[in-house]
C-alpha atoms as a PDB file:
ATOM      1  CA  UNK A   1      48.865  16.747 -77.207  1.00  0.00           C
ATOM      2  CA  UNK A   2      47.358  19.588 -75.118  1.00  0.00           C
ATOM      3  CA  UNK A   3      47.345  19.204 -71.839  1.00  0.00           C
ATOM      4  CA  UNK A   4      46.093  22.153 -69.874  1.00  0.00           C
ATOM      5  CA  UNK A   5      42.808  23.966 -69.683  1.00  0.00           C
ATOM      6  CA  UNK A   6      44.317  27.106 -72.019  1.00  0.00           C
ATOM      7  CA  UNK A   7      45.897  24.364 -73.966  1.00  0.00           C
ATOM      8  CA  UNK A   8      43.242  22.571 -74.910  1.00  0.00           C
ATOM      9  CA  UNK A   9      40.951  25.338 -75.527  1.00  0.00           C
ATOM     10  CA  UNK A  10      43.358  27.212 -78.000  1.00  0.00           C
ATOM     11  CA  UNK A  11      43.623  23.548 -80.048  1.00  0.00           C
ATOM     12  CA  UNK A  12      39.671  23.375 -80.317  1.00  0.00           C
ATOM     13  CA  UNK A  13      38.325  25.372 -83.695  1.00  0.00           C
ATOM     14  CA  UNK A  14      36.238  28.693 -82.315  1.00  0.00           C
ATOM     15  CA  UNK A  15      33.057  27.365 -82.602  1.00  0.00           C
ATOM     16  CA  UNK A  16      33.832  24.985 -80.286  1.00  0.00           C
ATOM     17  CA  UNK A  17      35.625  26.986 -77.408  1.00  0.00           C
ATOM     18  CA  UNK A  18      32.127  27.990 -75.921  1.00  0.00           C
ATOM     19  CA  UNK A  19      30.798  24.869 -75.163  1.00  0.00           C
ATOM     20  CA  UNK A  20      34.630  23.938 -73.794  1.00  0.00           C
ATOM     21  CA  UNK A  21      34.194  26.801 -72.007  1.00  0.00           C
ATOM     22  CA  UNK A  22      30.865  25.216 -69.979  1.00  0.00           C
ATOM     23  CA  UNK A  23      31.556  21.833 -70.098  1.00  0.00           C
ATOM     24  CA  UNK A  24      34.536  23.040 -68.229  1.00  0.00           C
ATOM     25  CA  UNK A  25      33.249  25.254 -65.573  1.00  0.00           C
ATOM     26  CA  UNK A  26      30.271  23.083 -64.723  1.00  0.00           C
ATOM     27  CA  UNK A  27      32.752  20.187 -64.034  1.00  0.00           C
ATOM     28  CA  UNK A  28      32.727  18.955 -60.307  1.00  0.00           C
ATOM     29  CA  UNK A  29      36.172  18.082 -58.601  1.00  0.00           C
ATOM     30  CA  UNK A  30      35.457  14.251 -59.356  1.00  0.00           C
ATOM     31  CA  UNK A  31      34.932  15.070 -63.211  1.00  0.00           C
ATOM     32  CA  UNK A  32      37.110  17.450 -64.137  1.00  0.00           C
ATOM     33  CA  UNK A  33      39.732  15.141 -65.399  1.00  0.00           C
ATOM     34  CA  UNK A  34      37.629  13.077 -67.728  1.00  0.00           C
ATOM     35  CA  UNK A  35      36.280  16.239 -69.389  1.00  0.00           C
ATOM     36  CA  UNK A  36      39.557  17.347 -69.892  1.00  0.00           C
ATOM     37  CA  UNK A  37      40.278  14.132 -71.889  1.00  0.00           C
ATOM     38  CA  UNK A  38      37.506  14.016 -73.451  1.00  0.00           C
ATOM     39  CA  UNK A  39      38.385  17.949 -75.134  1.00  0.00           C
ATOM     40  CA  UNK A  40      41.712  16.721 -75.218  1.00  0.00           C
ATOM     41  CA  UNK A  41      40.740  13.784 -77.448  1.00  0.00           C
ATOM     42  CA  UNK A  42      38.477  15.553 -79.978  1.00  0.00           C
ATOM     43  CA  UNK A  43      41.336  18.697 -79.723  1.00  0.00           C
ATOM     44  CA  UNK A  44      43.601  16.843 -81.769  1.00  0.00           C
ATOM     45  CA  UNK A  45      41.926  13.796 -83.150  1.00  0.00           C
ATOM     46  CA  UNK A  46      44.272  10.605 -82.748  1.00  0.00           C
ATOM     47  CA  UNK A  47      44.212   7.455 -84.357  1.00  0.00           C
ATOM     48  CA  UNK A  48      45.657   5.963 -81.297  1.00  0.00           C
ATOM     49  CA  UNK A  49      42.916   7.923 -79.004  1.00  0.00           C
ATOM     50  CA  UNK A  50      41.118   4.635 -77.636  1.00  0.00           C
ATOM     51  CA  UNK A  51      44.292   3.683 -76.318  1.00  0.00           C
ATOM     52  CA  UNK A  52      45.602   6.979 -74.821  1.00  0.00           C
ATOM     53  CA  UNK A  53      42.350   7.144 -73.102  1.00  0.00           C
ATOM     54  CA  UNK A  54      42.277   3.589 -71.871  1.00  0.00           C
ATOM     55  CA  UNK A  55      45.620   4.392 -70.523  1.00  0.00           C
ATOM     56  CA  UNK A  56      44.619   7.594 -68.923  1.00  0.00           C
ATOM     57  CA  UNK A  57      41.354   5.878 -67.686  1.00  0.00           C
ATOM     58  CA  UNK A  58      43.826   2.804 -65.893  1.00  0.00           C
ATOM     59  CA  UNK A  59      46.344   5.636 -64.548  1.00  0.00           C
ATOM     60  CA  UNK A  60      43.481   7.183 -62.790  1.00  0.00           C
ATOM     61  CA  UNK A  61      41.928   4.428 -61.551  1.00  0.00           C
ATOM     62  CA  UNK A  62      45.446   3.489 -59.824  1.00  0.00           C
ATOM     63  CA  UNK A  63      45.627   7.020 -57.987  1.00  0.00           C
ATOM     64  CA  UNK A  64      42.181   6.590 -56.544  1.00  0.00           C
ATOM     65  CA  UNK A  65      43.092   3.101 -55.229  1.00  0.00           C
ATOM     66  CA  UNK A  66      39.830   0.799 -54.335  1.00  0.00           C
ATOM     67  CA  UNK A  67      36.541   2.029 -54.427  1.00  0.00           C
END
């Protein structure tokens, strides 16, 4: 699974790359990591995709600690 900007945006089909390309750039420092899953996710569609992003969602809820 891609897991890098470059990564994920060589995995997406061209006529998606643009609008990875702004979804991207306009994301703030507290989004940028669930618009990266998000391409990540439809880059290489997974049947096990709800999971891996419940996962991811859980792992970065534990690094921000309690809101």
């Amino acid at each position: 699974m891609p897991n890098s900007i470059p990564a994920i945006r060589a995995a997406l089909p061209l006529k998606r790359r643009t609008e990875f390309d702004r979804a991207i750039n306009e994301a703030g420092v507290d989004e940028i990591h669930s618009v990266m899953r998000h391409w990540m996710l439809e880059a290489v569609p997974d049947p096990e995709a709800d999971a891996i992003l419940a996962r991811l969602a859980r792992d970065e809820a534990e690094r921000r600690g309690p809101a």
